[in-house]
PDB file of N, CA and C in Angstrom:
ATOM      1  N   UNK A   1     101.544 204.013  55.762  1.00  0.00           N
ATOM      2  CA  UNK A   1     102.148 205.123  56.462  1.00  0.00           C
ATOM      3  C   UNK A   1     103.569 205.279  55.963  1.00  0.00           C
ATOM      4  N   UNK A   2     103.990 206.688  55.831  1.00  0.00           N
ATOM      5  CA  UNK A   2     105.544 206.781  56.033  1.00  0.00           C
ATOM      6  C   UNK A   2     105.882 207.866  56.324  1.00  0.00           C
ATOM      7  N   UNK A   3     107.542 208.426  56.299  1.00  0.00           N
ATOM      8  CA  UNK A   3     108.144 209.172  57.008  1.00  0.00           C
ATOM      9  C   UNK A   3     108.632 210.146  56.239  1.00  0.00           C
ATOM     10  N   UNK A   4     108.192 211.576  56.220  1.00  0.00           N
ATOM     11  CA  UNK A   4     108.659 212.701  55.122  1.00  0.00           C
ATOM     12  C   UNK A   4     109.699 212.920  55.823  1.00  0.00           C
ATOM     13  N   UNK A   5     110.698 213.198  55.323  1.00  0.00           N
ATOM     14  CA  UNK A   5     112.059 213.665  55.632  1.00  0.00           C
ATOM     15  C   UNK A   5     112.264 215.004  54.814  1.00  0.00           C
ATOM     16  N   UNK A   6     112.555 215.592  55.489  1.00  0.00           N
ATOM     17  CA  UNK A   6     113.156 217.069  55.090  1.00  0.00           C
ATOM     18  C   UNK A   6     114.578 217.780  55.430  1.00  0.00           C
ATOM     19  N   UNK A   7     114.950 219.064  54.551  1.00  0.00           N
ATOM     20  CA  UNK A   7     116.038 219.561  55.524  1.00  0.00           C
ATOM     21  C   UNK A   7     115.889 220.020  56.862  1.00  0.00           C
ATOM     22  N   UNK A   8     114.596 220.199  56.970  1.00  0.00           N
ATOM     23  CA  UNK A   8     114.405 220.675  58.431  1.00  0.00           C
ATOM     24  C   UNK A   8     113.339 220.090  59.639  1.00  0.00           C
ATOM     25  N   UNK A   9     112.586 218.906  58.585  1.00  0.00           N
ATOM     26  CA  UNK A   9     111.499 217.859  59.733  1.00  0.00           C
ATOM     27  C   UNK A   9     111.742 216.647  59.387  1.00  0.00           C
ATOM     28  N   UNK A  10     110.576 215.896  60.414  1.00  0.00           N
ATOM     29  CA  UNK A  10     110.325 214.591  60.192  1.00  0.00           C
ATOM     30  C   UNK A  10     108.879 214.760  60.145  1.00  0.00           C
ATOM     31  N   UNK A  11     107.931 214.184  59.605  1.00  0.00           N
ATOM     32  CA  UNK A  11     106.666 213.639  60.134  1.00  0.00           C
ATOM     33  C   UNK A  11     106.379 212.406  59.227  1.00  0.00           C
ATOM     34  N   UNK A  12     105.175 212.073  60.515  1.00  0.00           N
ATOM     35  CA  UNK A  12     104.881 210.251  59.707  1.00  0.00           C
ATOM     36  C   UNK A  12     103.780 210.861  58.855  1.00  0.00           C
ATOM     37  N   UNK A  13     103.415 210.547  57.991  1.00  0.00           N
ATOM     38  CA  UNK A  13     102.093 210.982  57.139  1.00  0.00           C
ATOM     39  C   UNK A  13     101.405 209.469  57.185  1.00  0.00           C
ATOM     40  N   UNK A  14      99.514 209.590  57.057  1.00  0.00           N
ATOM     41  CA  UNK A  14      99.095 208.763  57.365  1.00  0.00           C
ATOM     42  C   UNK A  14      99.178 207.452  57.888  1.00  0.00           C
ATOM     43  N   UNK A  15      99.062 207.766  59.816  1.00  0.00           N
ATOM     44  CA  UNK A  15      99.753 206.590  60.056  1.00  0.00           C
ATOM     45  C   UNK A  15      98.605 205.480  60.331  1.00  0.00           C
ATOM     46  N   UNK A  16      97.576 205.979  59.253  1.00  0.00           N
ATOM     47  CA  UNK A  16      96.556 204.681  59.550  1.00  0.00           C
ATOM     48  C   UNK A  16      96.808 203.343  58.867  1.00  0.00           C
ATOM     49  N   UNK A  17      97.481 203.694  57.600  1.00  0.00           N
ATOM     50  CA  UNK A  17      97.529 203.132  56.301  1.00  0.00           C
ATOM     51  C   UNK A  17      98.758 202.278  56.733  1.00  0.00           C
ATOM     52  N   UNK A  18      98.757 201.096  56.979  1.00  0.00           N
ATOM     53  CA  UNK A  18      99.737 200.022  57.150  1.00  0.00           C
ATOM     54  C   UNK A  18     100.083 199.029  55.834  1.00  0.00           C
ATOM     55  N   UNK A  19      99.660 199.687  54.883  1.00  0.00           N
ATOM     56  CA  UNK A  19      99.618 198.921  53.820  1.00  0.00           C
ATOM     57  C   UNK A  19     101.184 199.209  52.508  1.00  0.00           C
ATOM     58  N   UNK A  20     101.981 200.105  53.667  1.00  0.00           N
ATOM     59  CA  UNK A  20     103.108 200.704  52.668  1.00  0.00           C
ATOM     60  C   UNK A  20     103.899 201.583  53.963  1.00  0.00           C
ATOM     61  N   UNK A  21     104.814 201.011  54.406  1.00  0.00           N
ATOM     62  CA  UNK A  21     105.219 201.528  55.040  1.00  0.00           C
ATOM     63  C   UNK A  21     106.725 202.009  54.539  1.00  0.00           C
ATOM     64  N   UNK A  22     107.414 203.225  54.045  1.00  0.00           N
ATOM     65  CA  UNK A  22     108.667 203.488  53.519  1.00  0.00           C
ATOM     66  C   UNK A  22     108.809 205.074  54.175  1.00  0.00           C
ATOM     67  N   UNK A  23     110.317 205.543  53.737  1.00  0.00           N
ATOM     68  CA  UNK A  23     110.485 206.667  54.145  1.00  0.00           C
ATOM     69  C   UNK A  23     110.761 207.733  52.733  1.00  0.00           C
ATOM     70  N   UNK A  24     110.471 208.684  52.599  1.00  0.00           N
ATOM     71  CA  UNK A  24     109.985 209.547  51.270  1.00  0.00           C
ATOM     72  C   UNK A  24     111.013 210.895  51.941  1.00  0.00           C
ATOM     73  N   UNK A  25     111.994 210.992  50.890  1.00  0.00           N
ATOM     74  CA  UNK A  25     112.548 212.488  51.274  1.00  0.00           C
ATOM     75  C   UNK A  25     113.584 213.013  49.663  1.00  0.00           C
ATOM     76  N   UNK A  26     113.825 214.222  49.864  1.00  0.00           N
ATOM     77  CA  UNK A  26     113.806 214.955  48.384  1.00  0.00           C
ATOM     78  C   UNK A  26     114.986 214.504  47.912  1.00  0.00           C
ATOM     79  N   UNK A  27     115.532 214.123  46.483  1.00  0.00           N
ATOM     80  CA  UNK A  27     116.151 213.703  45.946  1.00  0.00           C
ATOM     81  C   UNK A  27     117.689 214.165  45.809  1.00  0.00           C
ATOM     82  N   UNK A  28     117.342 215.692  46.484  1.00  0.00           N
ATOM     83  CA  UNK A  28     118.823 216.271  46.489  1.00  0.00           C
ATOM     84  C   UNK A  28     119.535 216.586  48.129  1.00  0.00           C
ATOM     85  N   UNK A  29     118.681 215.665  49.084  1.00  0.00           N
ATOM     86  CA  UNK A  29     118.815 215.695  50.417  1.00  0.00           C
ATOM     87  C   UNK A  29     120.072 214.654  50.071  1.00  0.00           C
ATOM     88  N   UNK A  30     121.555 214.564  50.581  1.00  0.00           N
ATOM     89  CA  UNK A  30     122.647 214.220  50.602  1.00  0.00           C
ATOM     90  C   UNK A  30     122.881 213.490  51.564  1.00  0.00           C
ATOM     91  N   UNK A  31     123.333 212.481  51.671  1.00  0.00           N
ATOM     92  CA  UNK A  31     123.447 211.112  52.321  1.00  0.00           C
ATOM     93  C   UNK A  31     123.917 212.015  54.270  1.00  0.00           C
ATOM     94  N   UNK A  32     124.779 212.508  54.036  1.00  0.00           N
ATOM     95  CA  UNK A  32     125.425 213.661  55.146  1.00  0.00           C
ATOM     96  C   UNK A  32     123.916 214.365  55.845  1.00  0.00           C
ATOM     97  N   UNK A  33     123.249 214.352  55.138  1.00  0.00           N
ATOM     98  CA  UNK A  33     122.122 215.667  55.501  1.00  0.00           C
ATOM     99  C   UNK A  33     121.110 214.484  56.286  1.00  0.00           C
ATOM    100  N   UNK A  34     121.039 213.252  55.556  1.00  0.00           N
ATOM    101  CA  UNK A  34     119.955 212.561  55.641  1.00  0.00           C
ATOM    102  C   UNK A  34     120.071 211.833  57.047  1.00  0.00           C
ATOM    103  N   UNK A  35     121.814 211.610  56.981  1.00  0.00           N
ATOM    104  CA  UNK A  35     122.057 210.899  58.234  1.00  0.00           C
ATOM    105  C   UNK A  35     121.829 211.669  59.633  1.00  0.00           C
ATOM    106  N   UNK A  36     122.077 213.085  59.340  1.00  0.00           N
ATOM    107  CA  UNK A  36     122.039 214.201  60.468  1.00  0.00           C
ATOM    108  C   UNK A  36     120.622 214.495  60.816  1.00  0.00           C
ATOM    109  N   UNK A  37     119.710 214.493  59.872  1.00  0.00           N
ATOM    110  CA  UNK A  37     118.265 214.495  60.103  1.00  0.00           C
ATOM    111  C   UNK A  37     117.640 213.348  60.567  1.00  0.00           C
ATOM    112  N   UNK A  38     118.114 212.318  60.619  1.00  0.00           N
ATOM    113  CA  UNK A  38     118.011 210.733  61.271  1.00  0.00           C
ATOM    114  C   UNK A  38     118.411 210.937  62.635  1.00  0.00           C
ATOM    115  N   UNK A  39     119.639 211.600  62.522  1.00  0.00           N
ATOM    116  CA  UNK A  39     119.928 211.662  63.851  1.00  0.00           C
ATOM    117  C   UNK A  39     119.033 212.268  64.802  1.00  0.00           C
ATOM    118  N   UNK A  40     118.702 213.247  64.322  1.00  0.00           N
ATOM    119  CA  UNK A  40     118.436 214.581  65.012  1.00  0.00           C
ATOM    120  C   UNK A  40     116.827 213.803  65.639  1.00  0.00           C
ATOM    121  N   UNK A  41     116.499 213.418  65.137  1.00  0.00           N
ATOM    122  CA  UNK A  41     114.819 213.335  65.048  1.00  0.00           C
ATOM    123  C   UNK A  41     114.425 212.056  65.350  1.00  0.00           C
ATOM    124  N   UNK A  42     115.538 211.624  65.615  1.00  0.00           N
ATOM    125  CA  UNK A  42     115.793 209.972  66.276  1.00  0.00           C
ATOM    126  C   UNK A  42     114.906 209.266  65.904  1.00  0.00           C
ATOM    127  N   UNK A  43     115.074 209.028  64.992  1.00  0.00           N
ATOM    128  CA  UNK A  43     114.532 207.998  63.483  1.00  0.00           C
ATOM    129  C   UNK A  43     115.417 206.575  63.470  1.00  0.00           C
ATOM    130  N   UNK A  44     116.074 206.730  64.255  1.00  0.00           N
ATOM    131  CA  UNK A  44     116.853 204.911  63.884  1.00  0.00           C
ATOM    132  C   UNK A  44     117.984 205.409  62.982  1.00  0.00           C
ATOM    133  N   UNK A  45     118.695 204.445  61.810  1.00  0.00           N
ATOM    134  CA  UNK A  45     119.553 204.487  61.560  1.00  0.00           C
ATOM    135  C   UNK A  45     119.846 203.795  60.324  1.00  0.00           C
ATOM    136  N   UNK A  46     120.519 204.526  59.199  1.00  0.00           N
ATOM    137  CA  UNK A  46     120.569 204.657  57.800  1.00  0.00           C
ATOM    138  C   UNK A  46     121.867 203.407  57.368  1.00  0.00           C
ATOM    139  N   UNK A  47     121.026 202.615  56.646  1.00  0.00           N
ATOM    140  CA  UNK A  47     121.929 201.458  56.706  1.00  0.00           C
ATOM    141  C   UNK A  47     122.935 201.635  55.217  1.00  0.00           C
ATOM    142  N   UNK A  48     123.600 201.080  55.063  1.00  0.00           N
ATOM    143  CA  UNK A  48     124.555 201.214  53.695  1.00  0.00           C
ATOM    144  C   UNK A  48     124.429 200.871  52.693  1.00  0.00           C
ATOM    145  N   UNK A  49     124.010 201.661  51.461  1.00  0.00           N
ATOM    146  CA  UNK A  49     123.679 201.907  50.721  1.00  0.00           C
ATOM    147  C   UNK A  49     122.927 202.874  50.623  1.00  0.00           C
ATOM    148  N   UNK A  50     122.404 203.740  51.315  1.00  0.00           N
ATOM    149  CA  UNK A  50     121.659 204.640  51.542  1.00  0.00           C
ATOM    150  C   UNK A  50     120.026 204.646  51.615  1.00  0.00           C
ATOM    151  N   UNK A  51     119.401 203.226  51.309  1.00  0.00           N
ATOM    152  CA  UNK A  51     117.901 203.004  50.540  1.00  0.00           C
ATOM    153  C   UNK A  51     117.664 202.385  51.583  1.00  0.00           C
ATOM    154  N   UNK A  52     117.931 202.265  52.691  1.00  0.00           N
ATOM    155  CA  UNK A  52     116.368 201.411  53.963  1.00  0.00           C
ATOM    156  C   UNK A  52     117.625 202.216  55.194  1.00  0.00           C
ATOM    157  N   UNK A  53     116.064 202.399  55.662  1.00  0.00           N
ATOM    158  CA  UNK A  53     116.431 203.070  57.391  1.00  0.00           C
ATOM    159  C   UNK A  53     116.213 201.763  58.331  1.00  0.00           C
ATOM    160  N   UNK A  54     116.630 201.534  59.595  1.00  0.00           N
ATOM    161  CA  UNK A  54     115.723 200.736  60.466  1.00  0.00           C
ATOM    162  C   UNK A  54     115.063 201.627  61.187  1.00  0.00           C
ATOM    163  N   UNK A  55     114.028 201.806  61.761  1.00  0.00           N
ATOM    164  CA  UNK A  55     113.825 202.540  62.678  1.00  0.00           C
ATOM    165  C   UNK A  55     112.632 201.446  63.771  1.00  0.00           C
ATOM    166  N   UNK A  56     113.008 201.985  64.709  1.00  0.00           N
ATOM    167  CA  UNK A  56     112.657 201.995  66.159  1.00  0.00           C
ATOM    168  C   UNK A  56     110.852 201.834  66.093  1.00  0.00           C
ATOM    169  N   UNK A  57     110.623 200.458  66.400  1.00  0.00           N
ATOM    170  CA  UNK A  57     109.110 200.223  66.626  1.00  0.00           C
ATOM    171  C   UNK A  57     108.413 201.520  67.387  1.00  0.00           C
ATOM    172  N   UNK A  58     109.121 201.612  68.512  1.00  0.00           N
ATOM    173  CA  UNK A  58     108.615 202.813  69.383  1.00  0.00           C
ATOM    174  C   UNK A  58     108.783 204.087  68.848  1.00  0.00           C
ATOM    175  N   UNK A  59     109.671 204.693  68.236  1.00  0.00           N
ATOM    176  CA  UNK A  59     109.780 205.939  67.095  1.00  0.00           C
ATOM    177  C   UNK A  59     108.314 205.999  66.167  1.00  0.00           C
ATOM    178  N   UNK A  60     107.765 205.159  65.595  1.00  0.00           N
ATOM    179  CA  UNK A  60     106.482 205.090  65.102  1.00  0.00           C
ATOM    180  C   UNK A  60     105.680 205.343  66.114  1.00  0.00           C
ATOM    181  N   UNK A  61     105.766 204.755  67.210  1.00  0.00           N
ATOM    182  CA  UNK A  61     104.109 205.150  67.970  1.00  0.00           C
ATOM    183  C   UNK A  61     104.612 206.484  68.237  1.00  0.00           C
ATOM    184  N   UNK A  62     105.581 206.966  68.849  1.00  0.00           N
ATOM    185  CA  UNK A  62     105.977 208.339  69.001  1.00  0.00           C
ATOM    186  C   UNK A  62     105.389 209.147  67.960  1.00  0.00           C
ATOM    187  N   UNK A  63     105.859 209.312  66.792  1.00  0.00           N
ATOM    188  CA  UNK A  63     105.375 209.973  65.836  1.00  0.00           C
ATOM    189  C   UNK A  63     103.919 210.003  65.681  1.00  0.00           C
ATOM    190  N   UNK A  64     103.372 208.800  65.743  1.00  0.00           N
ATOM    191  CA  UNK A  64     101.868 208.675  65.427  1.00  0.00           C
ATOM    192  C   UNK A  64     101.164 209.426  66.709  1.00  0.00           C
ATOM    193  N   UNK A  65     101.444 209.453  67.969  1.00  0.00           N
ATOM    194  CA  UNK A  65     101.126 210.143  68.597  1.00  0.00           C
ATOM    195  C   UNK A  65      99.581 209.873  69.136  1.00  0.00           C
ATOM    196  N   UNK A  66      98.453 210.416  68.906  1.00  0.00           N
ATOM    197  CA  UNK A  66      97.164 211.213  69.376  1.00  0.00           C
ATOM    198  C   UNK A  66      96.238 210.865  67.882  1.00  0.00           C
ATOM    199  N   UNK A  67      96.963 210.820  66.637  1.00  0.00           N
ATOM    200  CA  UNK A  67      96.525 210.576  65.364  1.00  0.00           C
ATOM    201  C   UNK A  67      95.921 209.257  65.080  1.00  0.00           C
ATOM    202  N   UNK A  68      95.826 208.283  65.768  1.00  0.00           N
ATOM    203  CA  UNK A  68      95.608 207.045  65.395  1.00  0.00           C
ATOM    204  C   UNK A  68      94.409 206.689  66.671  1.00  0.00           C
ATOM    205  N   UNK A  69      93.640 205.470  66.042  1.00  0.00           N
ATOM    206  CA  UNK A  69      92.421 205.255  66.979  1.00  0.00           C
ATOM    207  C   UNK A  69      92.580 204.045  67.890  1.00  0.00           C
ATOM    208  N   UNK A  70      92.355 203.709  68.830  1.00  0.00           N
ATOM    209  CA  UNK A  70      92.698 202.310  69.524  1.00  0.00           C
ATOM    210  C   UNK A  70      93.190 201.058  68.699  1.00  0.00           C
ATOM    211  N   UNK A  71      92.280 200.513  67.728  1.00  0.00           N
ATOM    212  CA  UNK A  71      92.847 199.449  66.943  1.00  0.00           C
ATOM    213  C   UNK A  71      94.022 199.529  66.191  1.00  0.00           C
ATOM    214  N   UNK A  72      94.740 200.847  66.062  1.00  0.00           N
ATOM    215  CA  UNK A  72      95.827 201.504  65.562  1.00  0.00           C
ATOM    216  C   UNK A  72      96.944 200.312  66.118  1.00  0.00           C
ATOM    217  N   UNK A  73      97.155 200.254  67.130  1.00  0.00           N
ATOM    218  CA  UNK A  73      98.462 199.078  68.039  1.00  0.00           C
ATOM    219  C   UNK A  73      98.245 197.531  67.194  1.00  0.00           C
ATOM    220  N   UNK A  74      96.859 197.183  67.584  1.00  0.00           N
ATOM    221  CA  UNK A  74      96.507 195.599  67.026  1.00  0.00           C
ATOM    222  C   UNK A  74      97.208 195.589  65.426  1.00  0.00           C
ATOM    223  N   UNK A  75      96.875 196.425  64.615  1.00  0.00           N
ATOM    224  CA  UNK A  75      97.217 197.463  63.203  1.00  0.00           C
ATOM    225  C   UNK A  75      98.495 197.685  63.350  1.00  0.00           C
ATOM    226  N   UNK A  76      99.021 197.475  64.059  1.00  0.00           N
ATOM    227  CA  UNK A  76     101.077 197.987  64.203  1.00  0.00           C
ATOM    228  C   UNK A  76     101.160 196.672  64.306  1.00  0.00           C
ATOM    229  N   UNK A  77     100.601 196.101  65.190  1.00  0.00           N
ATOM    230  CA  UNK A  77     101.100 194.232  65.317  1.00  0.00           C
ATOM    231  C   UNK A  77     101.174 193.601  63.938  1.00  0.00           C
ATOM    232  N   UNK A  78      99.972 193.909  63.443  1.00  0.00           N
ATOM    233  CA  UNK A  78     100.101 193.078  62.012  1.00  0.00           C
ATOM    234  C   UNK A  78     101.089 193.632  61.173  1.00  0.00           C
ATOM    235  N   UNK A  79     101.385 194.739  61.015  1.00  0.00           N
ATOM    236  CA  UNK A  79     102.401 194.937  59.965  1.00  0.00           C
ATOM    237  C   UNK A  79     103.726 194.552  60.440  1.00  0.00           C
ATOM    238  N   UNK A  80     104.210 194.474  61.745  1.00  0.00           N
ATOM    239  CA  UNK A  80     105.744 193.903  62.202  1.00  0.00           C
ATOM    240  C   UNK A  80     105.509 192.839  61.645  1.00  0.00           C
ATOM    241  N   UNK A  81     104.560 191.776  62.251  1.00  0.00           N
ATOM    242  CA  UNK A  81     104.604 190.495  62.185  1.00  0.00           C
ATOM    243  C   UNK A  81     104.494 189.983  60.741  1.00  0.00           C
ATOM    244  N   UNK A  82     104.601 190.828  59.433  1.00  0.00           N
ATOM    245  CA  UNK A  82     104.374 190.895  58.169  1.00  0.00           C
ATOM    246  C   UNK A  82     106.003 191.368  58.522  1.00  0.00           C
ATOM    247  N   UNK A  83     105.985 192.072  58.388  1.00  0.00           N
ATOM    248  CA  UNK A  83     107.402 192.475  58.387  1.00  0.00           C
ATOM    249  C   UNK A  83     108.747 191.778  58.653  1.00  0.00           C
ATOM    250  N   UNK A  84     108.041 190.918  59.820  1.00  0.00           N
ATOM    251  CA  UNK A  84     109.556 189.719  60.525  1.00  0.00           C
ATOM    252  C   UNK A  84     109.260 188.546  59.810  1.00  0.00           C
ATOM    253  N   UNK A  85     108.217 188.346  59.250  1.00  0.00           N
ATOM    254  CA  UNK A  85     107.883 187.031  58.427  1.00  0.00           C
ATOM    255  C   UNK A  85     108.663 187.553  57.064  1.00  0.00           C
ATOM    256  N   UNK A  86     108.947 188.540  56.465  1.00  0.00           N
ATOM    257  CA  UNK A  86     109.740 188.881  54.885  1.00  0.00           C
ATOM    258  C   UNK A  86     111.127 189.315  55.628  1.00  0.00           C
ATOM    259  N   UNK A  87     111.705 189.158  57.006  1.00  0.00           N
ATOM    260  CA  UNK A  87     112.263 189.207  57.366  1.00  0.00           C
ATOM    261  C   UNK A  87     113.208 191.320  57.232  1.00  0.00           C
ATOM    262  N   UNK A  88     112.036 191.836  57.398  1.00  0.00           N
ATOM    263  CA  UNK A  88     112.760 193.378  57.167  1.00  0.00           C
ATOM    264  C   UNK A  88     112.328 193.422  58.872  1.00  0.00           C
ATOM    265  N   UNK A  89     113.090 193.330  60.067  1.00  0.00           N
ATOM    266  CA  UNK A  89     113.262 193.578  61.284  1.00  0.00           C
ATOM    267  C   UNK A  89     114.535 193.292  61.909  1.00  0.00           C
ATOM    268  N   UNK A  90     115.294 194.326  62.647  1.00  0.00           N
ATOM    269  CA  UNK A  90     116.188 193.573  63.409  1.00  0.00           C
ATOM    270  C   UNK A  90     116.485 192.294  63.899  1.00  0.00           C
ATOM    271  N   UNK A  91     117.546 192.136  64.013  1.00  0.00           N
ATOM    272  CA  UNK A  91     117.300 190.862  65.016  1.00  0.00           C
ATOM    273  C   UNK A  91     116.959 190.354  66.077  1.00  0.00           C
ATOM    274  N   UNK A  92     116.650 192.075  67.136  1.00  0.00           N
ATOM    275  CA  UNK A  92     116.063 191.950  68.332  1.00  0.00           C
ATOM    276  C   UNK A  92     114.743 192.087  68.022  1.00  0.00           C
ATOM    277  N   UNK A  93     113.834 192.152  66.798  1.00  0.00           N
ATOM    278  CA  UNK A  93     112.823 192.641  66.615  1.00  0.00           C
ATOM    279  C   UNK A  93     112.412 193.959  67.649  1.00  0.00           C
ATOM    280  N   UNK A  94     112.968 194.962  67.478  1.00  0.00           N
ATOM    281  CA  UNK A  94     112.608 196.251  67.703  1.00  0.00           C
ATOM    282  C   UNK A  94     112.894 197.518  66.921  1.00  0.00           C
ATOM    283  N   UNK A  95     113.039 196.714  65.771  1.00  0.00           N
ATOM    284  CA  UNK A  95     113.073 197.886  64.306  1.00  0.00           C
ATOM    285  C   UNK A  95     112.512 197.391  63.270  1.00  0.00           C
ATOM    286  N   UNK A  96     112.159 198.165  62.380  1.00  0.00           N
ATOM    287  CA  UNK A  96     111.259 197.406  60.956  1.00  0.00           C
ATOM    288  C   UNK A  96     112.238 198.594  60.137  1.00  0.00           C
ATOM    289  N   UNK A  97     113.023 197.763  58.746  1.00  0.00           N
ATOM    290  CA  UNK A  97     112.880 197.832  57.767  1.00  0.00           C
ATOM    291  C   UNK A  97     112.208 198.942  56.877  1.00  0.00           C
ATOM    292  N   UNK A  98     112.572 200.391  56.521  1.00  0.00           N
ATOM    293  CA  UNK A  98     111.650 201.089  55.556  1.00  0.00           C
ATOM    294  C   UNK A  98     112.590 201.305  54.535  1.00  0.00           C
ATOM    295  N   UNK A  99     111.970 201.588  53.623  1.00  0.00           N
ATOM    296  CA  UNK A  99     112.976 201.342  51.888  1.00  0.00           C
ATOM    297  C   UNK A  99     112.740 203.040  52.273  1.00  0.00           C
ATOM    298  N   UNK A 100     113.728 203.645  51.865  1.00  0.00           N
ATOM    299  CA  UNK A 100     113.920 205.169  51.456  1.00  0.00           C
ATOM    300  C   UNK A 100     113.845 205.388  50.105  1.00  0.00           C
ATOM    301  N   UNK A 101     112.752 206.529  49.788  1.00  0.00           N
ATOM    302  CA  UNK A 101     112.385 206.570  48.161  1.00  0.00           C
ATOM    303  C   UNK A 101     112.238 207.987  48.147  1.00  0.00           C
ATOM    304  N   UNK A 102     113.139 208.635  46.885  1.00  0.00           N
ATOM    305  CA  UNK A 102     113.545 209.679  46.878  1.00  0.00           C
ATOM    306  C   UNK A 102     112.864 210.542  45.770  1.00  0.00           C
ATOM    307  N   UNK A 103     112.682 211.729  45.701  1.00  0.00           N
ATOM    308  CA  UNK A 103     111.222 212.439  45.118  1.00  0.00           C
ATOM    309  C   UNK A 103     112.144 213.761  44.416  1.00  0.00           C
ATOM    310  N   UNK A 104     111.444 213.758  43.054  1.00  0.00           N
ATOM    311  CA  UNK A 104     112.075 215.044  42.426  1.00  0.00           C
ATOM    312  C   UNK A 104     111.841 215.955  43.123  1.00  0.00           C
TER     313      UNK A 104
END
């Protein structure tokens, strides 16, 4: 699963797929733009350097919404717990780690 970023949305695209979780937005979206669209859409928060967001365990189920099937949660468990084991989670564990990868 990950997170299209735009000048004007957010959406998670396939949030079945736990096998790649990053955030994907266009290459000429400007650190200023990216942070304001983070904001806006309450995505968590753009760490320095510009290349990994944290965002909000609960911001994912939000997004995923109605799209995902019951085993979907058990399927969120495993990827945190992958996630806090390579250590990409807060320290309260209530954010995961997504690398931001930027698209001609």
């Amino acid at each position: 699963m990950y997170f299209r970023i735009t000048r004007d949305s957010t959406e998670l695209v396939d949030p079945r797929d736990m096998a790649s979780f990053h955030v994907l937005c266009p290459a000429g979206l400007g650190r200023d733009e990216l942070v304001n669209r983070v904001r806006a859409d309450g995505l968590g928060e753009l760490l320095p350097g510009d290349d990994h967001l944290l965002i909000p365990v609960d911001v994912i189920r939000r997004y995923a919404g109605d799209a995902v099937d019951p085993g979907w949660e058990r399927d969120l468990a495993g990827m945190i717990g992958y996630a806090s084991r390579k250590g990409w989670m807060s320290d309260d564990g209530s954010r995961v780690r997504a690398h931001v990868e930027r698209t001609a």
